[in-house]
Structure formats: C-alpha cells, structure tokens
Protein backbone atom coordinates (compact mmCIF):
# COMPACT_ATOMS: atom_id res chain seq x y z
CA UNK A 1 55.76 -1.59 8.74
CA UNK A 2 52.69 -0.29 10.07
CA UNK A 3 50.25 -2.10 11.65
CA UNK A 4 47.17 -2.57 10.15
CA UNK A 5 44.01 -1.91 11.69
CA UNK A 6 41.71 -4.16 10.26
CA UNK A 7 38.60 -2.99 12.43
CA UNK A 8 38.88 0.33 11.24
CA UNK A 9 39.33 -0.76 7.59
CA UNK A 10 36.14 -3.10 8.14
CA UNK A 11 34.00 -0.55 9.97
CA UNK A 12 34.73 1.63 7.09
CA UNK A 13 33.59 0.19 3.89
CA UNK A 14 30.42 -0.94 6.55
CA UNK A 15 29.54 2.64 6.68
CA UNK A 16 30.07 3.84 3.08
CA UNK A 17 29.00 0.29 1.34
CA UNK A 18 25.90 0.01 3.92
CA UNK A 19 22.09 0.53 1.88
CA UNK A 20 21.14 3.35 4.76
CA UNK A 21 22.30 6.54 5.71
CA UNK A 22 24.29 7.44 8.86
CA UNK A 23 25.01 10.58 10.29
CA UNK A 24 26.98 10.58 13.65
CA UNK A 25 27.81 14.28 15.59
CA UNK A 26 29.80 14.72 18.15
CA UNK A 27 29.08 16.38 21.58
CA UNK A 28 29.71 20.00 20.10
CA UNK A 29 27.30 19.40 17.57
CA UNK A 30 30.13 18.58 14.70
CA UNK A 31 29.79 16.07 12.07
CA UNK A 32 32.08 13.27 12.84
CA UNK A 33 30.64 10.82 10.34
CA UNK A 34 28.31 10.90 7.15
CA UNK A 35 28.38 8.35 5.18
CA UNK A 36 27.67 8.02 0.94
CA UNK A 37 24.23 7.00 1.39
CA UNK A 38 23.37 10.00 3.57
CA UNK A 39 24.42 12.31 1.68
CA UNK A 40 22.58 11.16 -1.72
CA UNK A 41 19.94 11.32 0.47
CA UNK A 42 19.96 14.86 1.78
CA UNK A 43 21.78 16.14 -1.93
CA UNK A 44 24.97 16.78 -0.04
CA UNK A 45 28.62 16.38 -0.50
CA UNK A 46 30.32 14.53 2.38
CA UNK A 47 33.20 17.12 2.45
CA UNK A 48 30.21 19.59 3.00
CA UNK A 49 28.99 18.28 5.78
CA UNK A 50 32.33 16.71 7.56
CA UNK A 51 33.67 18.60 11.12
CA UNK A 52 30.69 21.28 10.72
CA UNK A 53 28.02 22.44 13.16
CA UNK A 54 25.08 21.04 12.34
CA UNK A 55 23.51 24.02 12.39
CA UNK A 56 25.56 25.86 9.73
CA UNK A 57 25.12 22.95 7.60
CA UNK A 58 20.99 22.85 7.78
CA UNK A 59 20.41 26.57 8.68
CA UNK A 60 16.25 25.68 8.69
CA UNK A 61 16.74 23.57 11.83
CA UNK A 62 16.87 24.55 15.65
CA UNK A 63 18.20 23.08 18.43
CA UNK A 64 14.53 22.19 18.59
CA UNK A 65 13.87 20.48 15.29
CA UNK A 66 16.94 18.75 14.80
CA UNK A 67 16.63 15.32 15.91
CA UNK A 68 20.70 14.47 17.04
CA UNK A 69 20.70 17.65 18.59
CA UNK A 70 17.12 16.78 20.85
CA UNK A 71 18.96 13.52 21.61
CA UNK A 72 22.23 14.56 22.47
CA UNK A 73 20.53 17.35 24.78
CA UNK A 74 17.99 14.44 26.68
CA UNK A 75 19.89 11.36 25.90
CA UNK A 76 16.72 9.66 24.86
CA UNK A 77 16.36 7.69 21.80
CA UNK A 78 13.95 8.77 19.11
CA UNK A 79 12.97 5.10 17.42
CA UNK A 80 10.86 4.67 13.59
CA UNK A 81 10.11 8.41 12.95
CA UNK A 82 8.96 8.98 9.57
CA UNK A 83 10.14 12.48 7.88
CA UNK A 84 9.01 13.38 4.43
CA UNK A 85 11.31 16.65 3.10
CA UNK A 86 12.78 18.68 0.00
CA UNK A 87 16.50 17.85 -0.08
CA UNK A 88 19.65 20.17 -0.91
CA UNK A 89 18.47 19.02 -5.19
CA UNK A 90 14.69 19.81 -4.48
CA UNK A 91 13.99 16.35 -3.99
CA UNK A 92 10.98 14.98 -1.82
CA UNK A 93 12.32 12.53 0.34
CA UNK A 94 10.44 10.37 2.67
CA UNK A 95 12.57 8.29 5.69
CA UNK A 96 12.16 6.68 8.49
CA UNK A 97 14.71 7.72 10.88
CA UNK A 98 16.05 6.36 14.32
CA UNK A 99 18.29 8.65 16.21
CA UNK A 100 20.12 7.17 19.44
CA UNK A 101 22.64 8.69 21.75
CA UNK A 102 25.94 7.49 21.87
CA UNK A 103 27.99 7.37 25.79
CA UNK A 104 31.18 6.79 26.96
CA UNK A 105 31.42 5.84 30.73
CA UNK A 106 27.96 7.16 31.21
CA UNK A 107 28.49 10.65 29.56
CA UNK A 108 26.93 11.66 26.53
CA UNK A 109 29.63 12.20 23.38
CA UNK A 110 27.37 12.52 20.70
CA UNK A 111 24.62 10.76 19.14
CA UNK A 112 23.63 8.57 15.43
CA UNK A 113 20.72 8.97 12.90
CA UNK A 114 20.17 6.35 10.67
CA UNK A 115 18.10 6.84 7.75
CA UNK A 116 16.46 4.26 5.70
CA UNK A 117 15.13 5.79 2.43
CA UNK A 118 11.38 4.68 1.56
CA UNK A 119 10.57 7.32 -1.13
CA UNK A 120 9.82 5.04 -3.88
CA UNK A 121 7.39 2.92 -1.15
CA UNK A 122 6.03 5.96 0.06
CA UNK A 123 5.24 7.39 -3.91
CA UNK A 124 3.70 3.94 -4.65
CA UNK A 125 1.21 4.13 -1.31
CA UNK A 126 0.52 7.74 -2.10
CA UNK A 127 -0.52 6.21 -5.54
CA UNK A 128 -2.86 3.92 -4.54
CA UNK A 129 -4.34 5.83 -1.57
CA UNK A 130 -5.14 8.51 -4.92
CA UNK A 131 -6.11 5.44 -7.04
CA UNK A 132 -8.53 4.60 -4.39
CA UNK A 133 -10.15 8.34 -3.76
CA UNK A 134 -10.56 7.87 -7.10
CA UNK A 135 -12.11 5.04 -7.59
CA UNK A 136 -14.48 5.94 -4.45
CA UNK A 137 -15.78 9.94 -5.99
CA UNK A 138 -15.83 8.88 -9.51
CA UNK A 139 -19.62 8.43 -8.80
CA UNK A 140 -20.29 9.42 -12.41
CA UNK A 141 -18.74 6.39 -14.14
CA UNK A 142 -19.25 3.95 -11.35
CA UNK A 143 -21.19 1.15 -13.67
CA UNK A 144 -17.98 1.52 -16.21
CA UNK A 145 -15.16 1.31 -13.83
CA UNK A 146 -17.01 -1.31 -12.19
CA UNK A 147 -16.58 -3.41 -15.27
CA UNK A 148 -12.99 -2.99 -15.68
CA UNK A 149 -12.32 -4.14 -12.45
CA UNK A 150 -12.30 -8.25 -11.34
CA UNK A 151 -15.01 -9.15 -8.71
CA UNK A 152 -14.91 -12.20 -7.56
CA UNK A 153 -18.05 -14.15 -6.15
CA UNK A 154 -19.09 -17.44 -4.79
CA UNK A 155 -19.24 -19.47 -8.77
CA UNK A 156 -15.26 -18.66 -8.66
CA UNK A 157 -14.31 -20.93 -6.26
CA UNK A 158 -13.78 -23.92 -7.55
CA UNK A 159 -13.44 -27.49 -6.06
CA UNK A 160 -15.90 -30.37 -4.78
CA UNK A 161 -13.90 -31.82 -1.70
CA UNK A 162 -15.89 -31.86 1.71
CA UNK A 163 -13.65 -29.65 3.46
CA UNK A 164 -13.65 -26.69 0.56
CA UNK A 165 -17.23 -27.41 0.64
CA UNK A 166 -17.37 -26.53 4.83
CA UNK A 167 -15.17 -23.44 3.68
CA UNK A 168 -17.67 -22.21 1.24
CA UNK A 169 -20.71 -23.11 2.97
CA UNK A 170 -19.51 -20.88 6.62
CA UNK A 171 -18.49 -17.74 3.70
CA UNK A 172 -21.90 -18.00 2.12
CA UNK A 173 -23.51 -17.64 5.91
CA UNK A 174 -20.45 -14.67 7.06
CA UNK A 175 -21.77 -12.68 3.79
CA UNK A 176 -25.10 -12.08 5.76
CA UNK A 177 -23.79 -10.45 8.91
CA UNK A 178 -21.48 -7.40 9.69
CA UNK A 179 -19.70 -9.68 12.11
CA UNK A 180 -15.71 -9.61 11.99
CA UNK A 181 -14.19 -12.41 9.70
CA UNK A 182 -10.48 -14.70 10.48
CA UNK A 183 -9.63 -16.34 7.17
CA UNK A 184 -6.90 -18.88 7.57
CA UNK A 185 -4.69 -20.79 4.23
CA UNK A 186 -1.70 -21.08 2.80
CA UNK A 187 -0.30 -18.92 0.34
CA UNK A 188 -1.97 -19.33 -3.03
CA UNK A 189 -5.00 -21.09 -1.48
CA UNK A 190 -7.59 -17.81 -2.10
CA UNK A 191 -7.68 -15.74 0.36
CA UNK A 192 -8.98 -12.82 -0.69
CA UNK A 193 -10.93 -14.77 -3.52
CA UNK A 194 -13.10 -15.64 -0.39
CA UNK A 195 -12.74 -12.29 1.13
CA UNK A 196 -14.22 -10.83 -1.54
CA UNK A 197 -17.05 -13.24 -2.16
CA UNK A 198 -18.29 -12.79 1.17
CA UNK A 199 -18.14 -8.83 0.49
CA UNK A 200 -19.82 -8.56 -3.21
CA UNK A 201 -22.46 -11.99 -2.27
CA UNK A 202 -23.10 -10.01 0.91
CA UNK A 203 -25.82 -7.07 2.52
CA UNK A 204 -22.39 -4.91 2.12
CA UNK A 205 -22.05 -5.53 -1.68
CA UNK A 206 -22.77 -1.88 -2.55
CA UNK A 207 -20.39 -0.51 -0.67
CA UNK A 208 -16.64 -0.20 -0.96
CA UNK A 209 -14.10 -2.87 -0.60
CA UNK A 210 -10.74 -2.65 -0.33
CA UNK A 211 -7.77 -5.00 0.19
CA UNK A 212 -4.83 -4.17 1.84
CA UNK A 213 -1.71 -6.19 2.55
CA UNK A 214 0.18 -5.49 6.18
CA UNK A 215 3.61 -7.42 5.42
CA UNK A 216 4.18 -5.34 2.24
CA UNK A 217 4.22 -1.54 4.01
CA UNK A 218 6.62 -0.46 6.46
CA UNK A 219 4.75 -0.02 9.92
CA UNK A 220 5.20 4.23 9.67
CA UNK A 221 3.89 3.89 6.49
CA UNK A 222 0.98 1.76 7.60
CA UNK A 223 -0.77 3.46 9.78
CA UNK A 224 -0.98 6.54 7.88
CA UNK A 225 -2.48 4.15 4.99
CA UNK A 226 -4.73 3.03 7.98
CA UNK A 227 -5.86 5.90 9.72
CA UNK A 228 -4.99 8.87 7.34
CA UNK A 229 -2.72 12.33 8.05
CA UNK A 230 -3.49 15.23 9.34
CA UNK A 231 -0.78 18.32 8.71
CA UNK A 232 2.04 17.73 12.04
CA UNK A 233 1.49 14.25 11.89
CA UNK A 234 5.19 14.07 10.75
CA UNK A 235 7.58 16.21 9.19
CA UNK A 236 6.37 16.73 5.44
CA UNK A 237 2.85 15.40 6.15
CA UNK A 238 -0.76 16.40 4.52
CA UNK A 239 -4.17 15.87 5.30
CA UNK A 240 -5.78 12.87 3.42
CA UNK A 241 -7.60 10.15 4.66
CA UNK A 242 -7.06 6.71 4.92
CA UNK A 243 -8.13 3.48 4.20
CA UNK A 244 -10.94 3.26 7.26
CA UNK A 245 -12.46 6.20 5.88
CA UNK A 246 -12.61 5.09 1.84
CA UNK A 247 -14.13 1.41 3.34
CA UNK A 248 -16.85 3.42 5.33
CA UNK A 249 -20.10 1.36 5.08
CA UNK A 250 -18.24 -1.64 2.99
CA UNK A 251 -15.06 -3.92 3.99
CA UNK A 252 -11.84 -4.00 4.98
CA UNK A 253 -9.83 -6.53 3.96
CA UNK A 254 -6.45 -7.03 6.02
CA UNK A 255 -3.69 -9.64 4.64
CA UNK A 256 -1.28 -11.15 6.79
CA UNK A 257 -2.77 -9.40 9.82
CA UNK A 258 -0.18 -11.77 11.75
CA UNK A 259 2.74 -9.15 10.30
CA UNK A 260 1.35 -6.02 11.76
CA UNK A 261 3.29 -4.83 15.17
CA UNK A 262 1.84 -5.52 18.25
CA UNK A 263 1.36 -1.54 18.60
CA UNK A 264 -0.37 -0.88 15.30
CA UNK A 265 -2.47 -4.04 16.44
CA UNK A 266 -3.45 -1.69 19.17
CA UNK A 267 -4.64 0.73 17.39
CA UNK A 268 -6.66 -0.88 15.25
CA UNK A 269 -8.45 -3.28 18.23
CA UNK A 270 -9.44 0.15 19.54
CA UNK A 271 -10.79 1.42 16.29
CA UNK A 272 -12.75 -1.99 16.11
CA UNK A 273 -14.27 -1.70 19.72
CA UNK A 274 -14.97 1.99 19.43
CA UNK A 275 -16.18 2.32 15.83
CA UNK A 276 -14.07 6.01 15.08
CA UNK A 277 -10.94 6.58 13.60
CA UNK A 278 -7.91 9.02 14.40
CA UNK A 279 -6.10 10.05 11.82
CA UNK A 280 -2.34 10.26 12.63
CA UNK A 281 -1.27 13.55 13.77
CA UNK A 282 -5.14 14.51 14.19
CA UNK A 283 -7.35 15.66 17.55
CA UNK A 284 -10.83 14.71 15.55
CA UNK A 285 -12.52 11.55 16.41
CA UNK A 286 -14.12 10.30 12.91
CA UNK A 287 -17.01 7.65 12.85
CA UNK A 288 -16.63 4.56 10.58
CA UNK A 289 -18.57 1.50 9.49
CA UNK A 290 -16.07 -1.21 8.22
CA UNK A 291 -16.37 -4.55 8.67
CA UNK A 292 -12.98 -6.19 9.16
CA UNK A 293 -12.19 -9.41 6.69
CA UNK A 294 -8.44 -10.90 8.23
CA UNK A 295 -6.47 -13.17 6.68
CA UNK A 296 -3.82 -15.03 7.99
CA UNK A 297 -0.92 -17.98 5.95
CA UNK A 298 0.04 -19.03 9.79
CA UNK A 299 -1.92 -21.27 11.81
CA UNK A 300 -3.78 -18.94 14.36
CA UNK A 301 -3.02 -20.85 17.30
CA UNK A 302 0.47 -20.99 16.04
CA UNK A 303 0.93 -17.03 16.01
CA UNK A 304 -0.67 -16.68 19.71
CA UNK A 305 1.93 -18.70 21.00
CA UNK A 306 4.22 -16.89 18.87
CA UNK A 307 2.65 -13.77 20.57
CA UNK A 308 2.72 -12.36 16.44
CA UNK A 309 -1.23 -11.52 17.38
CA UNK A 310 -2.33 -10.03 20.40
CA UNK A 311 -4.59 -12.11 22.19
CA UNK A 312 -7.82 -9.50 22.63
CA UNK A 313 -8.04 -8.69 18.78
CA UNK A 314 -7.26 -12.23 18.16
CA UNK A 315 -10.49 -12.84 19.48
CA UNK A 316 -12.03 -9.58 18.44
CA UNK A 317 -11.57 -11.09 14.72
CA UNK A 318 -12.17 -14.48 15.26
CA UNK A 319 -15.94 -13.71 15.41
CA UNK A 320 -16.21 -16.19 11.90
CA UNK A 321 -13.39 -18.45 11.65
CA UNK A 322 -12.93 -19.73 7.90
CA UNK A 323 -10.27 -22.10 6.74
CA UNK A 324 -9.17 -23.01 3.57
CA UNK A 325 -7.58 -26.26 2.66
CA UNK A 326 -4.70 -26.59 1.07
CA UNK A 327 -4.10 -28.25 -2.38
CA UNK A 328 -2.03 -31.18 -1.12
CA UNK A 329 -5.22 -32.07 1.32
CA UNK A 330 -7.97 -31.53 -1.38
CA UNK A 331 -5.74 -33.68 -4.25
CA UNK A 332 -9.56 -34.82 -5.62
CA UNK A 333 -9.74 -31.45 -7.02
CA UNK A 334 -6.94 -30.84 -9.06
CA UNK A 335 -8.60 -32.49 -12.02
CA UNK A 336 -10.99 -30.25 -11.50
CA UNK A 337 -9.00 -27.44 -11.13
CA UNK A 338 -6.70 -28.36 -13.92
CA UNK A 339 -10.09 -28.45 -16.65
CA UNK A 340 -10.90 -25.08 -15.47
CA UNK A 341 -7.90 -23.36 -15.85
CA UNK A 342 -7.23 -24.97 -19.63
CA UNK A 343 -9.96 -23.41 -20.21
CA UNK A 344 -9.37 -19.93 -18.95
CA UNK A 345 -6.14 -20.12 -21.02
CA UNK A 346 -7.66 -21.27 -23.88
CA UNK A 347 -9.87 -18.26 -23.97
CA UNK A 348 -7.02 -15.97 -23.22
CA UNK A 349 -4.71 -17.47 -25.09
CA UNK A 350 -6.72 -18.56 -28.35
CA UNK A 351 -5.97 -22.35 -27.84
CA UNK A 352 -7.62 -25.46 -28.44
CA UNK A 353 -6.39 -28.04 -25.75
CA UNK A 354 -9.21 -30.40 -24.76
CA UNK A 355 -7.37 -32.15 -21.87
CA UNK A 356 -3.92 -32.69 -20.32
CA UNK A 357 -2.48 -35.94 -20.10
CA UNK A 358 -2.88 -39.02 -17.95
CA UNK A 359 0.91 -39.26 -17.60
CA UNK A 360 1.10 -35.32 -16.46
CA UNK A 361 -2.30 -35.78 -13.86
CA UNK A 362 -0.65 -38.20 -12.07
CA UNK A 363 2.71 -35.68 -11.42
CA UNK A 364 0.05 -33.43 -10.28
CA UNK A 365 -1.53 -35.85 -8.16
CA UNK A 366 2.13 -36.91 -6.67
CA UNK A 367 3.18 -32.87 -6.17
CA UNK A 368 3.00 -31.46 -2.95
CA UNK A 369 2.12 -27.88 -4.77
CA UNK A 370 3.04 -25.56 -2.25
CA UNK A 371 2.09 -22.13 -4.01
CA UNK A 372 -0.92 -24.07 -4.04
CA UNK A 373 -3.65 -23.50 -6.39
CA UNK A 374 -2.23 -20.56 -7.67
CA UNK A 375 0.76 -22.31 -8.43
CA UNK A 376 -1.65 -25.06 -10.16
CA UNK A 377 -2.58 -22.11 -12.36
CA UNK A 378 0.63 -20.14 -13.21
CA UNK A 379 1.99 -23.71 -14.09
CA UNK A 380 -0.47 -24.46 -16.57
CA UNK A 381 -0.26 -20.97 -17.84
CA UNK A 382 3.05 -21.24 -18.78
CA UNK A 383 2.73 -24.63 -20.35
CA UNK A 384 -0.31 -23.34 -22.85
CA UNK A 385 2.16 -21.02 -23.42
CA UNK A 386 4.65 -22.95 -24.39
CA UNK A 387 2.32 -25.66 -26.95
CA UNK A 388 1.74 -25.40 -30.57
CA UNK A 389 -1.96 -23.72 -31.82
CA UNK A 390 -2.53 -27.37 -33.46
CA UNK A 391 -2.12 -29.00 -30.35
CA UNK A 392 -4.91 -30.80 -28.62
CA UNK A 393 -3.74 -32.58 -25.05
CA UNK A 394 -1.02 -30.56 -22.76
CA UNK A 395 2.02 -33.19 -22.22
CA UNK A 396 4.75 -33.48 -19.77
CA UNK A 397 7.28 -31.90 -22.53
CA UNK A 398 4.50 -28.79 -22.55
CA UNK A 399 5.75 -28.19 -18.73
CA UNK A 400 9.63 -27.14 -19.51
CA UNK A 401 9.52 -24.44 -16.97
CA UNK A 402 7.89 -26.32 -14.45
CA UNK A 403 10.16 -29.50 -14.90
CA UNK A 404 10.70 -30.18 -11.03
CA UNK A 405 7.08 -31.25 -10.81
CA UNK A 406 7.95 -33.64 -13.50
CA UNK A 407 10.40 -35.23 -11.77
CA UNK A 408 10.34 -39.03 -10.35
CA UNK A 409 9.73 -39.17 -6.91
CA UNK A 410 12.54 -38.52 -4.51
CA UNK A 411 14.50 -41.39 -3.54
CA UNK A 412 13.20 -42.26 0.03
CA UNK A 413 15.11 -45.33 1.21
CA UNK A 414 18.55 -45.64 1.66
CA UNK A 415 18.90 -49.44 0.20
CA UNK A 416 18.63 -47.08 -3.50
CA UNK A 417 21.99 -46.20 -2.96
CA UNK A 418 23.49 -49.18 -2.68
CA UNK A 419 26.33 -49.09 -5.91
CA UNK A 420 29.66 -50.25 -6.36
CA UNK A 421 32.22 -47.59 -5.04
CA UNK A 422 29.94 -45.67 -2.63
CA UNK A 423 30.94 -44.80 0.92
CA UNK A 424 28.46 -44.45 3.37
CA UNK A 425 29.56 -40.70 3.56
CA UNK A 426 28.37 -40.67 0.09
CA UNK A 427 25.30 -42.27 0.64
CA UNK A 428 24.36 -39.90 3.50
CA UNK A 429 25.55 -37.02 1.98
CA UNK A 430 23.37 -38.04 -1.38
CA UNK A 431 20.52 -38.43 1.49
CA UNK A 432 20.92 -34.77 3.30
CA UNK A 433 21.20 -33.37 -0.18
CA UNK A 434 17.98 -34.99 -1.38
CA UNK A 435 16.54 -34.04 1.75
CA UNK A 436 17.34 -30.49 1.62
CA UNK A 437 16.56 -29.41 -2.16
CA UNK A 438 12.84 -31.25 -1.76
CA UNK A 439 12.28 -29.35 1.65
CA UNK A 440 13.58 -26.42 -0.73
CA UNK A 441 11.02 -26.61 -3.05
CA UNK A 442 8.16 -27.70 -0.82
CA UNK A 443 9.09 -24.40 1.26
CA UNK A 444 9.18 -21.98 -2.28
CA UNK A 445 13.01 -21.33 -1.63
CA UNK A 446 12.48 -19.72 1.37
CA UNK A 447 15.62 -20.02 3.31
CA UNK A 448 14.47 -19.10 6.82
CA UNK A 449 11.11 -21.37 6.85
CA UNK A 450 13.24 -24.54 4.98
CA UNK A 451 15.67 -24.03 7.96
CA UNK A 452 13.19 -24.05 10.72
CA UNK A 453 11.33 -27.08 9.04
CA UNK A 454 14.57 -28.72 9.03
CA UNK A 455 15.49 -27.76 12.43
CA UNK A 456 18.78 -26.53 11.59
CA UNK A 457 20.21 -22.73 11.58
CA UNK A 458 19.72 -20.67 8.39
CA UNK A 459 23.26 -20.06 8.03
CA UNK A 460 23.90 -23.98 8.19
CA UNK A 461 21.53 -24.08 5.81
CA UNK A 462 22.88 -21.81 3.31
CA UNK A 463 26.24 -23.49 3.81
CA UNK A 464 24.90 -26.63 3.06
CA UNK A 465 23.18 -25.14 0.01
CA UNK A 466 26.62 -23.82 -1.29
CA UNK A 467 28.31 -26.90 -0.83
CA UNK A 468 25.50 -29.01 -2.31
CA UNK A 469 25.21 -26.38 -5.64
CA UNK A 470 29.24 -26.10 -5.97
C-alpha cells in the first residue's frame, strides 16, 4: 500500500480552503502554486495559470511591475502593499499584498504573494470619504442636513455622580481651547458623546467634525483615509483628499488611537507638530487646522507599557486628559439613567411606562454592566419592546433577552455546594465553571481579554468553554 503523506494532504486543503490568495513561482518565473482564492480574485482559472510564465499569463506586467518577479530578482520582501486593479471579469479589486522570497540553502528558488481581498472595505471607505465631501460642499442645504444629522452637546450627558461631574466640568473648559484632547473609558461609556460636545459647545462649533475609528480600517487603508491619494500612490489609486483636509478648521476625532501602528502613529505626530499634511503618493505639503480629539478603551498608562502608543504623541495628545467613569463605579446613576432612557423609548416607541420596577433596579444595581451605559440602554430598549401598550411599570419578565442580568448572584463560597453525592472534583469543577461563564459575560464574550483576566491561555480557555457547554 502506499504510504500516505499526510503533510502534503494537510498543506493542501490549507492552500485551497485558506480565506486569502496565494500565488507561489518558481525561479524561472513559472507558476508552481495558485490557489482557489487567487484565482477568484484575479478572474482566472487555476489550470490557466498553473506551470506558465508569469509573463504570458499577465502580458500588462514587466519584469518591473510584477511584484514576485522584483522579489525573486532582489530577494527582498515587499510587506502590506495595497493594489487596487480591473481583474480578468472587469472587476475592481483592491488588496493588500505581501510578496516574500522563498530560499533553499541560501539560494533564491522562487518567491510567494499573498493576497488578502479588502474590496468590499475599501468600497465602504470610498463611501464615506464621498459621504463626507458631501456633506462638507453641500453649502447650499447646510441648515437642512444639519437637522438630519444627531449633534450631541453638553445637556446629553447624563448622570450626577462626582466623578462624571469632574469629567464634564474639564470637557466644558477643553471646548474653549484648540489644545489636543486624550479621552479615556470603557466601551459604551460615551466617548465620542463627549468628543463631540466639546466640538459643537466649543469656539470650533462651526466648523467640521468628523469621527473616525482606527481599529475598524486596515492600516493601508488608513492612511489614505488619513492623509488622502494622489495618482502613484499605489497601483489603482486617485487623487482625493482625506480626512485632515475635510476637518480643516474643525475636529478630528480619532477612536481607539491605541490600535493604530506605531508607523502610522508617526505620521500623524508629524502632521500634529508641523500643522501640513501629505497626501500618500503626493510631493505637495498641504496646510491644515484640526484639532485632534483621541479616545482610548485601555488605560493610557497601560498601553505605554504595552508600547501600543508611542511615547512622544502620547504626550503630544495628552495636552487635556478626560476620563470617563464607568457604570459599575457611578451605580448612583443608573436610576437616573434608567428614567431617561424609558423615556426616550417611550417617545420612540409610543409607550406609556412610568417607571421600572423596584425588584428589576436592584438587578441593575447588582450588574456589573460591562457594555456600560450603552448596554443600560440597548437593554431597556429591547424590554419596551417586548411590553404590552397598556402596560405601565417595566418588570423583570419585560427583560427576556437580557435574562443573565436577571439572574441571582453567582454562588461565591464553596460551603453552597455542600450536597449529598458531590465530590470535591464536582464542587471545583461547578466553581471553575461559575468562574469562567461570569468572567465571560463581564468581558462581552471576548475570548482573548476573558483569558488574560483569568490568567490562563486562550486555547485553555476555549477548551474549557467546550467542555463546560457540552
């Protein structure tokens, strides 16, 4: 019988099952390997492409243009380079590529591209980059769109507890001055609520604001979004401008700055300390007049000793240093909190609740809520959802899809599980388990940040989670 070679059978349906597309030639510039996702990607058929030259197979490229071919010729990696193209079907295509050399005993035999396909991110940037120019020339209807778009100001935040109170107080004082702004909370505590309180209560209200999240674009994509384009600032790009330019004279609002790479955070310290902008792939130095709101959901001592922010624009930002409490260490204000958002919903919804009950307050109370007050919200949403018109006071069975926040209190001692016919395996397992599903929930199902909280590795973690939900 003959052997099986597992490896190969493994490394196989890797390559053809994997979400990206590889493309491997060989030292004489032949297609050795070109996998399924590839070739959707570049409207090929495998067979097409398979023991070919390169060359014969995309007759628009050089030995200059053609990325394995540059590699294989300097043996030099070419890392995160965004291309934007019309495919084989007449499809535009954007990618961000990484094309590495491949040796044997210190010789060059050939060299990999891997493409991961961001089309549909790029389309949706592209969208709101046009959404925005739109927003900023239709000069016309300004008073209209104006009122068709939420603006938040000081009277939204809500909440009477001393330390919300500092918050506010230090935002109402940052909306006088240009100087750069650090906002530090926890997800769901109001970041940009603040952000853009400070902007419209502000000398800057007049002027543009505009809110942009760093975790949710890939970094090529970024600082295009940033910076603008110029034509040759990658394969397939145009000239438009960016963000920077659409703020000019207003604010900048940057979420999760702590997610930006270190290089991007470069960039941007210099734009901050120099006051002009380079678009990417452009020679012109541009003027701009944005002040810079950050936010940040880690502690900001935390990510310098993570090294996640770079020390100098760490401190570049940290000219007004705001933080927000979270929910759990302001509990005095969920009442509060609670009143207003029964009756938001009432409004929306066309309901008559006059309060929630005692029984359901003191869950809340109990709750660690860590979506925070968001969370507070989208809970009660779905509850005044849920109740009758005739209904008056929101109960615990109002809250069906939010039943883990009526829940008793997790069992904390281990004399509870003292029964008949228990093992102390049992009762520790019963313990870890308990342990695990409340860090769960505290942590919003995050895997990775229940694990570190935990101390434990995330694949122990998700073991334990298999064997616990089995």
């Amino acid at each position: 019988m003959k052997k099986i070679d597992l490896n190969k059978i493994i490394m196989q349906n890797i390559l053809h099952h994997a979400d990206i597309g590889i493309h491997v030639i060989d030292n004489e510039r032949r297609t050795v390997i070109y996998n399924k996702v590839m070739a959707q990607l570049e409207g090929l058929d495998t067979n097409q492409v398979i023991e070919k030259d390169i060359l014969d197979i995309f007759p628009s490229l050089n030995e200059e243009t053609s990325t394995l071919i540059k590699v294989l010729h300097t043996g030099e990696a070419i890392l995160n380079s965004t291309q934007s193209y019309l495919n084989f079907k007449g499809q535009r295509i954007t990618t961000i590529n990484s094309t590495i050399p491949l040796y044997s005993d210190d010789k060059i035999i050939g060299a990999l591209e891997i493409a991961n396909n961001i089309t549909h991110i790029k389309n949706l940037s592209d969208q709101l980059i046009e959404l925005q120019n739109e927003l900023s020339s239709a000069k016309s209807s300004k008073k209209s769109l104006r009122a068709k778009i939420k603006r938040y100001n000081f009277d939204d935040i809500i909440g009477e507890d001393p330390s919300m109170s500092l918050a506010k107080k230090i935002a109402k004082k940052a909306s006088n001055s240009s100087s750069s702004v650090l906002i530090y909370g926890d997800t769901g505590t109001g970041k940009e609520l603040f952000a853009q309180s400070i902007h419209y209560g502000g000398i800057r209200a007049n002027k543009p604001f505009i809110a942009q999240n760093c975790a949710a674009i890939p970094e090529a994509l970024l600082e295009g979004i940033l910076f603008g384009t110029d034509k040759g600032g990658f394969t397939g790009a145009v000239e438009r401008e960016g963000i920077f330019e659409q703020a000019n004279g207003g604010t900048l609002m940057l979420d999760e700055i702590n997610s930006m790479s270190l290089p991007l955070q470069a960039k941007l310290l210099r734009v901050l300390q120099e006051g002009y902008i380079r678009r990417v792939g452009g020679t012109k130095d541009i003027p701009i007049d944005v002040r810079i709101i950050a936010t940040t959901n880690e502690e900001p001592l935390e990510t310098l000793k993570k090294e996640t922010i770079r020390k100098d624009l760490y401190y570049r930002l940290n000219v007004i240093f705001i933080q927000i409490p979270s929910l759990k260490e302001r509990k005095k204000d969920i009442l509060i909190l609670s009143n207003h958002f029964v009756n938001k919903y009432n409004s929306i919804l066309g309901k008559k609740i006059e309060k929630i009950s005692e029984e359901v307050i003191n869950s809340f109370m109990e709750y660690t809520w860590p979506g925070n007050v968001r969370e507070l919200g989208n809970v009660i949403e779905g509850a005044m959802n849920i109740v009758d018109d005739e209904e008056r006071i929101l109960k615990k069975e109002d809250f069906i899809s939010s039943i883990y926040i009526m829940q008793d209190k997790p069992l904390k001692n281990a004399i509870v599980f003292q029964e008949k016919n228990k093992t102390l395996p049992n009762i520790l397992e019963e313990m870890e388990k308990d342990i695990i599903f409340n860090a769960l929930n505290n942590n919003q199902y995050n895997i990775s940040k229940t694990a570190e909280e935990l101390g434990i590795k995330r694949q122990t973690l998700q073991h334990k989670l298999k064997k616990y939900k089995s």
